[in-house]
C-alpha atoms as a PDB file:
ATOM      1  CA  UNK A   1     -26.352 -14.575 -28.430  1.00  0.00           C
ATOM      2  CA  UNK A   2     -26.365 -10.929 -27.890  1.00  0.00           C
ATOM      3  CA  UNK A   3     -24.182 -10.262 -25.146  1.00  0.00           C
ATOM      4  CA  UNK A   4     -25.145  -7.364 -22.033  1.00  0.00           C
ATOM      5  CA  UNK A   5     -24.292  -4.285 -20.909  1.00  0.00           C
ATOM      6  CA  UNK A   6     -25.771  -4.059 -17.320  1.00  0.00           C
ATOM      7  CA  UNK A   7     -26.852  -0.355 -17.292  1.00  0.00           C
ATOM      8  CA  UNK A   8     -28.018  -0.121 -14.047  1.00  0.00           C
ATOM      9  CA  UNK A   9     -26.955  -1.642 -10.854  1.00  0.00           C
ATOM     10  CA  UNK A  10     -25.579  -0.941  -7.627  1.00  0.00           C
ATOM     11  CA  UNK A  11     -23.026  -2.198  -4.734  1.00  0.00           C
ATOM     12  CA  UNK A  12     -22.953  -1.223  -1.199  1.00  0.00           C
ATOM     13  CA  UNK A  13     -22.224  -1.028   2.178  1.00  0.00           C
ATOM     14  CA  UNK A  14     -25.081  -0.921   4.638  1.00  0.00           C
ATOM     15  CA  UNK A  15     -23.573   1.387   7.079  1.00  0.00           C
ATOM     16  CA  UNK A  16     -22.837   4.151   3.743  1.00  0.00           C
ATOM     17  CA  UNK A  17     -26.813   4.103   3.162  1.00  0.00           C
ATOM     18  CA  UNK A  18     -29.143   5.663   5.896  1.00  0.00           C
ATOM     19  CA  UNK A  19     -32.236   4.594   4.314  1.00  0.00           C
ATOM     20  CA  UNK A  20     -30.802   0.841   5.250  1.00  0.00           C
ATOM     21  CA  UNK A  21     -30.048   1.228   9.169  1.00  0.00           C
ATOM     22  CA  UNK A  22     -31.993   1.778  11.971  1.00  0.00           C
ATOM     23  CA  UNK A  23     -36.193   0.850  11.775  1.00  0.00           C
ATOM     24  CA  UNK A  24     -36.859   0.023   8.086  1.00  0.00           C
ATOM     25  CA  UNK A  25     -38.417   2.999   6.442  1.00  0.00           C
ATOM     26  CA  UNK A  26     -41.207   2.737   3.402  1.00  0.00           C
ATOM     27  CA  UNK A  27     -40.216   2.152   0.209  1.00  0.00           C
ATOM     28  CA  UNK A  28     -41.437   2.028  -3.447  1.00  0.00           C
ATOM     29  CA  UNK A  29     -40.587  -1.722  -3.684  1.00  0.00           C
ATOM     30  CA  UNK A  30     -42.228  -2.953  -0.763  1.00  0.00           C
ATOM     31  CA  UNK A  31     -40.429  -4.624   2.425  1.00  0.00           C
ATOM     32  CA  UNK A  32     -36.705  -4.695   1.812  1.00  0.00           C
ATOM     33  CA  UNK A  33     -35.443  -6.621   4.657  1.00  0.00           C
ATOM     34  CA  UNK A  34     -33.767  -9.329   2.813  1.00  0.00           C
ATOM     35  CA  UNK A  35     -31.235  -6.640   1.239  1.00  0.00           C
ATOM     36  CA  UNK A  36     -30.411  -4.317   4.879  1.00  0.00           C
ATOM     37  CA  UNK A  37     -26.961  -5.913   4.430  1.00  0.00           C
ATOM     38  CA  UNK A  38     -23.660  -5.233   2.510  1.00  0.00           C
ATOM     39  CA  UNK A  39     -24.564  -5.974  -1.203  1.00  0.00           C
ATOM     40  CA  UNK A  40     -20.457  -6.392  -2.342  1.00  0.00           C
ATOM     41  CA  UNK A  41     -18.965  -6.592  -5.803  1.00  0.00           C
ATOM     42  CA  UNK A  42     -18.749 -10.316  -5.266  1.00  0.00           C
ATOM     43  CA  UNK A  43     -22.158 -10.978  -5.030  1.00  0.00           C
ATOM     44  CA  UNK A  44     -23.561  -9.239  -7.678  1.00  0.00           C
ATOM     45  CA  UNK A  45     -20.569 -10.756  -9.710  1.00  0.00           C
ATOM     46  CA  UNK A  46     -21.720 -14.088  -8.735  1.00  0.00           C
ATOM     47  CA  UNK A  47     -25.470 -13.482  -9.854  1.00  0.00           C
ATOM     48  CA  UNK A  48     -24.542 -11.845 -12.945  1.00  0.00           C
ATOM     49  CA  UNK A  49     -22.521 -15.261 -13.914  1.00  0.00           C
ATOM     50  CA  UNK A  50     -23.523 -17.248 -16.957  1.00  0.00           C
ATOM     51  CA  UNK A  51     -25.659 -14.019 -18.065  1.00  0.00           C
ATOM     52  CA  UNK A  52     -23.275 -13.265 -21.080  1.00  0.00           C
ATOM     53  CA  UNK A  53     -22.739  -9.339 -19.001  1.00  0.00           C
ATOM     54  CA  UNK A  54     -19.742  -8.329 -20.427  1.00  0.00           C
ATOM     55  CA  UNK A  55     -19.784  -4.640 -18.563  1.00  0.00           C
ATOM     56  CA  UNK A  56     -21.587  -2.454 -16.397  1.00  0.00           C
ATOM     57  CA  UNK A  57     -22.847   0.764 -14.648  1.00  0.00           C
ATOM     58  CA  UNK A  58     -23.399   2.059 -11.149  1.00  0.00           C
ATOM     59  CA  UNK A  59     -25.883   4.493 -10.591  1.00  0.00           C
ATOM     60  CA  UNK A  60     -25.744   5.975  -6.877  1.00  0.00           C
ATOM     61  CA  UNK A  61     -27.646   5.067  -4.351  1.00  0.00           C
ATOM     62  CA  UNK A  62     -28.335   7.529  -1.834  1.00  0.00           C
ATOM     63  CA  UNK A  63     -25.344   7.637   0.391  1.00  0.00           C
ATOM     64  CA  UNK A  64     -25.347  10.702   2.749  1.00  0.00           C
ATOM     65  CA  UNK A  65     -25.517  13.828   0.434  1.00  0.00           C
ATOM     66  CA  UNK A  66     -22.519  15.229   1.884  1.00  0.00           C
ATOM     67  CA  UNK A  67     -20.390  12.332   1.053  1.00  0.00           C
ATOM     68  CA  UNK A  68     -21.278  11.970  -2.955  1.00  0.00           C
ATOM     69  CA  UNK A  69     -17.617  12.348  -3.339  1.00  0.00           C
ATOM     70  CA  UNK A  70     -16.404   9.322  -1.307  1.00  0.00           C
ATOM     71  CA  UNK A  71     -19.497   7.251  -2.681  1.00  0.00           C
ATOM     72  CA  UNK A  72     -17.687   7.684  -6.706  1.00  0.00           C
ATOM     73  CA  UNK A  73     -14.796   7.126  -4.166  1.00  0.00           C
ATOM     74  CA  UNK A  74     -15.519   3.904  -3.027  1.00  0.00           C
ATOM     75  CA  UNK A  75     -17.032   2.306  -6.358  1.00  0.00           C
ATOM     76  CA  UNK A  76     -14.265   3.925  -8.230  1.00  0.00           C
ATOM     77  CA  UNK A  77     -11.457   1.659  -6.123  1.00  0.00           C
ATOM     78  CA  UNK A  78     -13.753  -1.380  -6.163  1.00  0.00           C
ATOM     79  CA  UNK A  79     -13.526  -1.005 -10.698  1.00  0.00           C
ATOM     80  CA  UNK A  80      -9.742  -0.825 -10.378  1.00  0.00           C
ATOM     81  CA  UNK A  81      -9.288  -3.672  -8.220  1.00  0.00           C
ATOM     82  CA  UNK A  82     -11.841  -5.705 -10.172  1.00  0.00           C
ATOM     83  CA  UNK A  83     -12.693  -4.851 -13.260  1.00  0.00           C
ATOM     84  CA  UNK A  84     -16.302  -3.969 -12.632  1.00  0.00           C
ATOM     85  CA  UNK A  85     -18.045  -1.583 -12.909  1.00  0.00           C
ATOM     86  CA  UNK A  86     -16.972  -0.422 -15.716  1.00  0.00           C
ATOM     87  CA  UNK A  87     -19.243   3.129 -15.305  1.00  0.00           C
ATOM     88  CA  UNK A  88     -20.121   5.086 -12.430  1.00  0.00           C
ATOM     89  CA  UNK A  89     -23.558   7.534 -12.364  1.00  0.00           C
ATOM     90  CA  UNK A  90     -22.496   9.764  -8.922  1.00  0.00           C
ATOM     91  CA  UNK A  91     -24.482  12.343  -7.012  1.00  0.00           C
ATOM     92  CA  UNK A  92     -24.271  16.013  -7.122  1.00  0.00           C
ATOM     93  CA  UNK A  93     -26.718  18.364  -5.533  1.00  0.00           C
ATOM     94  CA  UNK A  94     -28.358  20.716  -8.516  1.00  0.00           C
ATOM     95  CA  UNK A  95     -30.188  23.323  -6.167  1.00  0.00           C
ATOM     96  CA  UNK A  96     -26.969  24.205  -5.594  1.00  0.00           C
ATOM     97  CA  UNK A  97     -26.061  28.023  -6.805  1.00  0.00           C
ATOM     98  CA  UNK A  98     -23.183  26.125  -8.492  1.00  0.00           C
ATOM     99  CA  UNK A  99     -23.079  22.837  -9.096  1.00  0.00           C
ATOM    100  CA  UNK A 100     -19.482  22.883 -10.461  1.00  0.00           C
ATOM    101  CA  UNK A 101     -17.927  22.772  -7.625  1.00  0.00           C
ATOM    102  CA  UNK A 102     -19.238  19.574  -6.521  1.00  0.00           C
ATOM    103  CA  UNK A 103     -18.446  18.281 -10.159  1.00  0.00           C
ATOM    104  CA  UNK A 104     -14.867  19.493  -9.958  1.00  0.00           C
ATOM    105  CA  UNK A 105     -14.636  16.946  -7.661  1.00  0.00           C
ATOM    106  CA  UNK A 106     -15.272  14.054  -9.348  1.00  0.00           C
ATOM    107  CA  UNK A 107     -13.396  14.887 -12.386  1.00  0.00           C
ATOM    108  CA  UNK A 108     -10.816  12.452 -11.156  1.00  0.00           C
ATOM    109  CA  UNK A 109     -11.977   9.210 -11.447  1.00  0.00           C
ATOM    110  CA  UNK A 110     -11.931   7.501 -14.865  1.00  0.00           C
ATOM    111  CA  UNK A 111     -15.287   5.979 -14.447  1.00  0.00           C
ATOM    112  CA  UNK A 112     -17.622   8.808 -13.715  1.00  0.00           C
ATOM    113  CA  UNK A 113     -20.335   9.449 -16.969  1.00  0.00           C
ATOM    114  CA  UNK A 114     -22.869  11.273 -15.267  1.00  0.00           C
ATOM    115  CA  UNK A 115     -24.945  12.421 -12.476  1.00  0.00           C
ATOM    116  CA  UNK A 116     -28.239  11.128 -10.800  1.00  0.00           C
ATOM    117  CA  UNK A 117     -30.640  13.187  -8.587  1.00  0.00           C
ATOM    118  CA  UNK A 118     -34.025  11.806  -8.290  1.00  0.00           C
ATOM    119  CA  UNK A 119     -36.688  14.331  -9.012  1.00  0.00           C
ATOM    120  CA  UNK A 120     -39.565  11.685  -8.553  1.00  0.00           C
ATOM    121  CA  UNK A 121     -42.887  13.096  -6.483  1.00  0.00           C
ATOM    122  CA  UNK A 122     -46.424  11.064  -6.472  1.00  0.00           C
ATOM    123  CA  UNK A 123     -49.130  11.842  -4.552  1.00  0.00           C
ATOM    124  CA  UNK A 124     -48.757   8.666  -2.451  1.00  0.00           C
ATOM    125  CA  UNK A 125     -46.015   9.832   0.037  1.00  0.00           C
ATOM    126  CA  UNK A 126     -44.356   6.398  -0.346  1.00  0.00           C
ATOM    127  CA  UNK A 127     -43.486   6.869  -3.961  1.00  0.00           C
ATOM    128  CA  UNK A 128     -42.310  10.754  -3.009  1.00  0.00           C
ATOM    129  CA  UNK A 129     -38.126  11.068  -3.212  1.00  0.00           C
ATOM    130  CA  UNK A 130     -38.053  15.118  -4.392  1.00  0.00           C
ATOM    131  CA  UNK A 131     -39.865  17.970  -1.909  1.00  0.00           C
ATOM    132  CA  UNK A 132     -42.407  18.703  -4.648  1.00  0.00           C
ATOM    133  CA  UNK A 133     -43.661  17.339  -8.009  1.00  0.00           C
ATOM    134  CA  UNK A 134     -42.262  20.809  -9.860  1.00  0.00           C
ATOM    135  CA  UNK A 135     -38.442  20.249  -9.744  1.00  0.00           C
ATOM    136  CA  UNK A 136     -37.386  19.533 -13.493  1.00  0.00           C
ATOM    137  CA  UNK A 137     -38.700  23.219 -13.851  1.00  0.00           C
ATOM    138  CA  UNK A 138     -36.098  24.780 -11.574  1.00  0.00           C
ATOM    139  CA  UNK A 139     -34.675  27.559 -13.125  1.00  0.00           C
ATOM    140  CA  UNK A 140     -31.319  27.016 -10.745  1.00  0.00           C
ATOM    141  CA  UNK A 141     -31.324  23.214 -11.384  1.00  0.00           C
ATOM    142  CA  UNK A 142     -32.260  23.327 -15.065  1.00  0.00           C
ATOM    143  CA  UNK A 143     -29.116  25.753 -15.503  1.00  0.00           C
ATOM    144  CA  UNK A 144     -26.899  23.164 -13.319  1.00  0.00           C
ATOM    145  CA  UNK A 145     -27.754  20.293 -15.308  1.00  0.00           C
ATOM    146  CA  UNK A 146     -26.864  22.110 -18.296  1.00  0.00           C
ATOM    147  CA  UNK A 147     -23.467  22.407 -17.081  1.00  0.00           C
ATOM    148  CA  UNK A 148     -23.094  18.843 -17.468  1.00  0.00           C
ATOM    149  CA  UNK A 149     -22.553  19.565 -21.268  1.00  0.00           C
ATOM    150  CA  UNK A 150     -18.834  21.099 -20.045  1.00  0.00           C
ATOM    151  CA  UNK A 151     -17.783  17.655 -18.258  1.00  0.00           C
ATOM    152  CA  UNK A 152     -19.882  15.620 -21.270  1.00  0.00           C
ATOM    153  CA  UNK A 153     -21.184  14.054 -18.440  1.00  0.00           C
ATOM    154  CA  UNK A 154     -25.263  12.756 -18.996  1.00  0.00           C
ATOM    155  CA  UNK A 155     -28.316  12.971 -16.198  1.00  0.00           C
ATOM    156  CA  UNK A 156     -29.900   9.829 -15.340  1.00  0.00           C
ATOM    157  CA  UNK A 157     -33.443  11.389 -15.314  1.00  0.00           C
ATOM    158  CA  UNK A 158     -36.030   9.680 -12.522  1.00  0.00           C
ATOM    159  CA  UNK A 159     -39.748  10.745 -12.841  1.00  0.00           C
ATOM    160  CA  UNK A 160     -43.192   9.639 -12.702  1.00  0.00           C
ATOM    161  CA  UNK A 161     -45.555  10.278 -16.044  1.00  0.00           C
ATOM    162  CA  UNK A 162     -47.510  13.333 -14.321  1.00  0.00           C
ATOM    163  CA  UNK A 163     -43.684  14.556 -14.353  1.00  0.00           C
ATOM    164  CA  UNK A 164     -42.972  14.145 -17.906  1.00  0.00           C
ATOM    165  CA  UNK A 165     -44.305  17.511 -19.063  1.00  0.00           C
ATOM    166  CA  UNK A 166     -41.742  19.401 -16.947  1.00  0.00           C
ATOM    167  CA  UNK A 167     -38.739  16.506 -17.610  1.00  0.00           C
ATOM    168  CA  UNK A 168     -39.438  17.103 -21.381  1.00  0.00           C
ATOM    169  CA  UNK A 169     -38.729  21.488 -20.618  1.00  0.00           C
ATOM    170  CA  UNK A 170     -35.746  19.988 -18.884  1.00  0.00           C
ATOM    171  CA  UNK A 171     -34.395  17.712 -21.336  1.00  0.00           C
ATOM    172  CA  UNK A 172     -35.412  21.215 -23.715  1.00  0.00           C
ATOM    173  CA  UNK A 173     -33.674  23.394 -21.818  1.00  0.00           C
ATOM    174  CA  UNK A 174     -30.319  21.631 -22.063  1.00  0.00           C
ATOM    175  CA  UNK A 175     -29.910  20.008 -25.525  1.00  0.00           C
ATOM    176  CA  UNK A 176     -26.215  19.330 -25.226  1.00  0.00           C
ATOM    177  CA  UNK A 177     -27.083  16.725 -22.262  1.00  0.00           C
ATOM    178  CA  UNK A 178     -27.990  13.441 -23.046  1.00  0.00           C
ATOM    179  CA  UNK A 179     -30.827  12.303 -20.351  1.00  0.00           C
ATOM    180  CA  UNK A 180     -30.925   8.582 -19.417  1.00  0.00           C
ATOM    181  CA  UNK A 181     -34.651   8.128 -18.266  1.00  0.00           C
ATOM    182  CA  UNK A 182     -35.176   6.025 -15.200  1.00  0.00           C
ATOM    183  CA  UNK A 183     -37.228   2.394 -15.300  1.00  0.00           C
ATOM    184  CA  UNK A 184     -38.876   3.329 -18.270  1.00  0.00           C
ATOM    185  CA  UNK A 185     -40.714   6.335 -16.919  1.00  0.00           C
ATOM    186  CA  UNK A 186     -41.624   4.687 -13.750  1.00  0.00           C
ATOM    187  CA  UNK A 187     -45.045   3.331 -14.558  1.00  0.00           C
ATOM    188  CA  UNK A 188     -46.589   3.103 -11.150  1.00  0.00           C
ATOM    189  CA  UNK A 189     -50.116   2.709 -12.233  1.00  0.00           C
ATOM    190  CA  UNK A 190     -50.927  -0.010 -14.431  1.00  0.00           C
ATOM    191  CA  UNK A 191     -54.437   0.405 -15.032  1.00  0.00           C
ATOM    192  CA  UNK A 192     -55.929   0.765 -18.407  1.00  0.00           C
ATOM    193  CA  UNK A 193     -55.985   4.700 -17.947  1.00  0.00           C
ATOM    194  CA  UNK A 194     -52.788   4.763 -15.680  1.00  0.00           C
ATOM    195  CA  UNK A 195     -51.098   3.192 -18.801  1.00  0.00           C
ATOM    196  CA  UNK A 196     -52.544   5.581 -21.291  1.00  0.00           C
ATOM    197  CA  UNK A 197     -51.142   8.753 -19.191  1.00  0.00           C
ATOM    198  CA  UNK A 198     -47.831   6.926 -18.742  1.00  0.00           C
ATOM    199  CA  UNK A 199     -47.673   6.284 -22.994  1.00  0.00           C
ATOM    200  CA  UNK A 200     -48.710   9.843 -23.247  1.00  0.00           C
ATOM    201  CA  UNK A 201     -46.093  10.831 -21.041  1.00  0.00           C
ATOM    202  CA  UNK A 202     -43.474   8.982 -22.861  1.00  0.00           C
ATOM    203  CA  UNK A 203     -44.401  10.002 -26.610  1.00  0.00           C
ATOM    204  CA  UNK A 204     -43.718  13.905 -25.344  1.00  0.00           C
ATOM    205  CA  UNK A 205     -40.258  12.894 -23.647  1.00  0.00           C
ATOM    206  CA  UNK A 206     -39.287  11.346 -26.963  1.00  0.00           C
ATOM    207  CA  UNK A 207     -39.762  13.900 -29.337  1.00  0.00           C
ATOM    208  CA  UNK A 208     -36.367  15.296 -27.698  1.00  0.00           C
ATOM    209  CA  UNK A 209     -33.502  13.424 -29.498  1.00  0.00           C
ATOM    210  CA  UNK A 210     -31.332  14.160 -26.356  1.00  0.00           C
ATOM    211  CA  UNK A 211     -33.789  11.599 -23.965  1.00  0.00           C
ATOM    212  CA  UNK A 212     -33.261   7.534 -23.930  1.00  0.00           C
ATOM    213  CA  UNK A 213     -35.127   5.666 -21.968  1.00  0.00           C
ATOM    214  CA  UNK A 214     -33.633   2.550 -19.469  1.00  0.00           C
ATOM    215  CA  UNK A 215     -35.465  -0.485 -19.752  1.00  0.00           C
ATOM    216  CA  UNK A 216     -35.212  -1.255 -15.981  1.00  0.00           C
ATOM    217  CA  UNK A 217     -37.092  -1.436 -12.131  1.00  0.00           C
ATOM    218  CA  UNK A 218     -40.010  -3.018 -14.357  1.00  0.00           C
ATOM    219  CA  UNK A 219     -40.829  -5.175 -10.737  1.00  0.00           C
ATOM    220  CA  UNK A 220     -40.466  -1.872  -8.607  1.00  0.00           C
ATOM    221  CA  UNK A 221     -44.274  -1.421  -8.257  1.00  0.00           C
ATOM    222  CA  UNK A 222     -45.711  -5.176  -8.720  1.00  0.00           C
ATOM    223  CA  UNK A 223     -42.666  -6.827  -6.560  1.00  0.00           C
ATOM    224  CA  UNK A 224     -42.245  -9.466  -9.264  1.00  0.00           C
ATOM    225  CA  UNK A 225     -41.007 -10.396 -12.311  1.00  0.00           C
ATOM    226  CA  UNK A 226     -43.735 -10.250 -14.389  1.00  0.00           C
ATOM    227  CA  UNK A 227     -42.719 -11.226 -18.422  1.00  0.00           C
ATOM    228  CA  UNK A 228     -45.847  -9.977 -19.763  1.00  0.00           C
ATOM    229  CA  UNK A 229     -45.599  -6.847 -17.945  1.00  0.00           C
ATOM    230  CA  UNK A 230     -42.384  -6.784 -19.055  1.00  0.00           C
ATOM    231  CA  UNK A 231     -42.524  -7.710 -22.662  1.00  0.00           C
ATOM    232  CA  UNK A 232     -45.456  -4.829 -22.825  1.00  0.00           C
ATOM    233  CA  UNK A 233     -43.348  -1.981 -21.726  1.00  0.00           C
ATOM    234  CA  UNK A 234     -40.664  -2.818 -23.318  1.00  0.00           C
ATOM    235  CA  UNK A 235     -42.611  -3.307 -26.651  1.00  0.00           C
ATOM    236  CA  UNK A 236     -44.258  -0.095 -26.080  1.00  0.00           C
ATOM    237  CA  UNK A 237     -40.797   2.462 -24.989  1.00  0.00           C
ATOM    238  CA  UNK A 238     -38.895   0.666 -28.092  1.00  0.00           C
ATOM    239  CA  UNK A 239     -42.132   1.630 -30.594  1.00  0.00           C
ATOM    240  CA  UNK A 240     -41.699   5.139 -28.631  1.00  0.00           C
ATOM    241  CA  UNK A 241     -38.350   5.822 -28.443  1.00  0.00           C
ATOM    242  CA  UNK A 242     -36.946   3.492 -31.018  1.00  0.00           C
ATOM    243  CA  UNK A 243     -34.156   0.965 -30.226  1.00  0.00           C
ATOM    244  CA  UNK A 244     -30.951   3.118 -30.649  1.00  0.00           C
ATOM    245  CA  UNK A 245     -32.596   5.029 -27.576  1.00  0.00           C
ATOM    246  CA  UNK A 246     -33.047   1.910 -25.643  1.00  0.00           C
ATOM    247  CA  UNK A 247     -31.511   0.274 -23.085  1.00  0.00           C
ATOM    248  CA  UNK A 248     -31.297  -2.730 -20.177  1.00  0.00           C
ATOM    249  CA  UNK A 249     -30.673  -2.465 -16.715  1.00  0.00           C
ATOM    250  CA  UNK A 250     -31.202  -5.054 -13.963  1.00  0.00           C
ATOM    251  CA  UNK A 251     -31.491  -2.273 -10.650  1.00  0.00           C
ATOM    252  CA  UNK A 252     -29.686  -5.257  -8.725  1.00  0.00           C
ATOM    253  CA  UNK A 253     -29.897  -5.821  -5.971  1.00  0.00           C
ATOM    254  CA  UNK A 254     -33.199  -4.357  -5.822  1.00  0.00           C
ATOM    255  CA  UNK A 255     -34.917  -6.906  -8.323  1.00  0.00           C
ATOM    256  CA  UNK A 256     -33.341  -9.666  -6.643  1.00  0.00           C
ATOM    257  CA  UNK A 257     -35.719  -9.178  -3.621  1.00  0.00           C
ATOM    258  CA  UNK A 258     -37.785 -11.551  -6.267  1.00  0.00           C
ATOM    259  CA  UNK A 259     -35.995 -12.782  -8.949  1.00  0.00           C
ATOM    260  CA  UNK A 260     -32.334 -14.073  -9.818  1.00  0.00           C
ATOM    261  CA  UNK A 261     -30.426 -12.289 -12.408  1.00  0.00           C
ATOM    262  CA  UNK A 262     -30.572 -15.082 -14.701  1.00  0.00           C
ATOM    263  CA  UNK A 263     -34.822 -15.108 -14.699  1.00  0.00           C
ATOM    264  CA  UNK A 264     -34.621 -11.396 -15.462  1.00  0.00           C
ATOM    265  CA  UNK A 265     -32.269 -11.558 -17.777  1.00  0.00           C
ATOM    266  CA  UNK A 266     -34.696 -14.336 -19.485  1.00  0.00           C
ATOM    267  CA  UNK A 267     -37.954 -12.398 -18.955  1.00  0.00           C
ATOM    268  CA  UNK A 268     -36.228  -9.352 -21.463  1.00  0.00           C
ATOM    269  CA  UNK A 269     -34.893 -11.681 -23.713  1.00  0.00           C
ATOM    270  CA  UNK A 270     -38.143 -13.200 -23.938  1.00  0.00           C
ATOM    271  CA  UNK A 271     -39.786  -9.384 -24.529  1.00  0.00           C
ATOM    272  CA  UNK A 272     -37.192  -9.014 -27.594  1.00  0.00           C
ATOM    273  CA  UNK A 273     -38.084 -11.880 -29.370  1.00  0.00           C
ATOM    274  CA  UNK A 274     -39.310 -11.568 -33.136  1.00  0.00           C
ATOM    275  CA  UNK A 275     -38.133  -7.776 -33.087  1.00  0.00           C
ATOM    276  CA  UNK A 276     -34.770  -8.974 -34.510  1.00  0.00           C
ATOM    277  CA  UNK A 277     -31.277  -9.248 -33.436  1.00  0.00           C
ATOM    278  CA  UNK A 278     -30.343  -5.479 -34.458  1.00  0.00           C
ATOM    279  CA  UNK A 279     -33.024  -4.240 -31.821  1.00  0.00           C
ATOM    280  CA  UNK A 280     -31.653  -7.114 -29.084  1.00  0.00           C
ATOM    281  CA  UNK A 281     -28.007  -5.902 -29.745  1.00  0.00           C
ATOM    282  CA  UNK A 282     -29.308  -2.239 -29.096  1.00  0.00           C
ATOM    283  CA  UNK A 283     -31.325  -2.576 -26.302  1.00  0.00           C
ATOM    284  CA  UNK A 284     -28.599  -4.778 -24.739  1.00  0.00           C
ATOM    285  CA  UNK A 285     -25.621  -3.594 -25.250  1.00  0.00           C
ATOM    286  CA  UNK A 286     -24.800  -1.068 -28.292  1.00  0.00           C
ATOM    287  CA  UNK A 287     -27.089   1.877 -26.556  1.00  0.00           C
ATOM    288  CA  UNK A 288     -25.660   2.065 -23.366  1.00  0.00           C
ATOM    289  CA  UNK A 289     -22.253   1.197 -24.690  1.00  0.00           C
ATOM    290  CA  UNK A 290     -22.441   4.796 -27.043  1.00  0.00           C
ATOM    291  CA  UNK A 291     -24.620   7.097 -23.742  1.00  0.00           C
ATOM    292  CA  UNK A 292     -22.057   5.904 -21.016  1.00  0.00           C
ATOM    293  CA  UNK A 293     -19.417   5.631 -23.349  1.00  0.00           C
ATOM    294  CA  UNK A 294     -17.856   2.635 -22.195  1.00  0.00           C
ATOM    295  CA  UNK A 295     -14.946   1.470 -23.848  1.00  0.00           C
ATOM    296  CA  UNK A 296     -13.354   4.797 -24.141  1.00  0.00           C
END
């Protein structure tokens, strides 16, 4: 059995994470209450047992913008003492004049391969993270992520499909940067034409080379795990994008606010059935094992 390179996760500590303390605030994945605590290495080694993961990769989650440094901090000293993860995706603010500076800074720990900032906007305010729908086309931000080339560091890219035009002058605009896309493109709208705009979406972002696309948050919007959902976007971003640019990740502990690790695991192993064990090995393991560069 193919084993699994968890490409996506995250740890934490409740009192690092604003968005977790005081009243609980909306969110894209509905009511979160069962996850306002510390989510520790532990745990999410304990639900990942029996899976066949063999490694990993954090991707931040939204600590206090002025403390991006002691987030990679803080994950960096849980890897040493445990093993896991064996990755880390930090923060770094790209409206920044210079983004270097911040990156300087995280230059020191061994597991850093690249930098989220989420650039999602939506018309519902709930779904809204960035301060308008226009970012990827930031001259500043386009020539900070760029930058990312010098550290060979890659951007974990986070839009909706009425995004993708602008992601795909991003992704243009800095060809020496591979882009990890986000929960396959974050299809929010599953409708028959919601669906057609997000396919459309995703056939532009794939005609760069540099863009792969992370087979992951597929419950974020239907607060489920849903197989069929899942084998049909799946199906659909590897006949897009091709396996080599595929990849799995669970967004624990988010998922588990209705699933175990083990029934997700199942529900994509289910979705790569009959396209052969070359495409499983991909999508599970080899691709993010070559982007994140794990093992080096």
């Amino acid at each position: 059995m193919t084993t699994i390179i968890d490409a996506h996760h995250h740890i934490w500590r409740r009192a690092d994470l604003p968005w977790l303390l005081g009243s609980m605030q909306p969110r894209i994945f509905g009511s979160y209450e069962a996850i306002r605590r510390d989510y520790p290495i532990d745990e999410y080694l304990a639900d990942i047992t029996g899976c066949e993961v063999t490694q990993s990769v954090y991707v931040q989650c939204n600590w206090r913008q002025d403390a991006f440094e002691e987030e990679v901090s803080y994950v960096q000293g849980v890897a040493d003492e445990t093993g896991f993860p064996q990755a880390i995706v930090g923060y770094a603010d790209f409206l920044a004049e210079d983004v270097r500076p911040q990156l300087d800074r995280l230059t020191k720990y061994e597991g850093m391969r690249g930098l989220r900032m989420q650039l999602q906007w939506h018309q519902n305010p709930q779904y809204r993270f960035a301060p308008g729908p226009d970012l990827a086309r930031d001259p500043t931000l386009q020539r900070n992520v760029a930058r990312l080339a010098d550290y060979g560091w890659s951007f974990d890219l986070q839009v909706f499909s009425g995004q993708m035009e602008g992601a795909t002058e991003l992704a243009e605009s800095a060809p020496k940067v591979t882009f990890i896309l986000q929960h396959a493109g974050m299809l929010e709208d599953t409708s028959a034409e919601g669906y057609d705009r997000w396919r459309s979406g995703m056939c532009r972002l794939a005609t760069c080379s540099n863009v792969v696309s992370k087979l992951s948050g597929l419950g974020t919007f239907i607060h489920r795990n849903d197989p069929a959902h899942i084998t049909a976007v799946v199906r659909d971003t590897i006949e897009i994008f091709g396996p080599t640019r595929c990849l799995f990740g669970s967004n624990f502990p988010i998922e588990k606010l209705w699933t175990r690790f083990s029934d997700l695991v199942s529900a994509y192993r289910s979705a790569l059935e009959g396209l052969g064990e070359e495409t499983a090995r991909a999508v599970l393991h080899g691709t993010a094992a070559k982007v994140y560069r794990l093992g080096q």
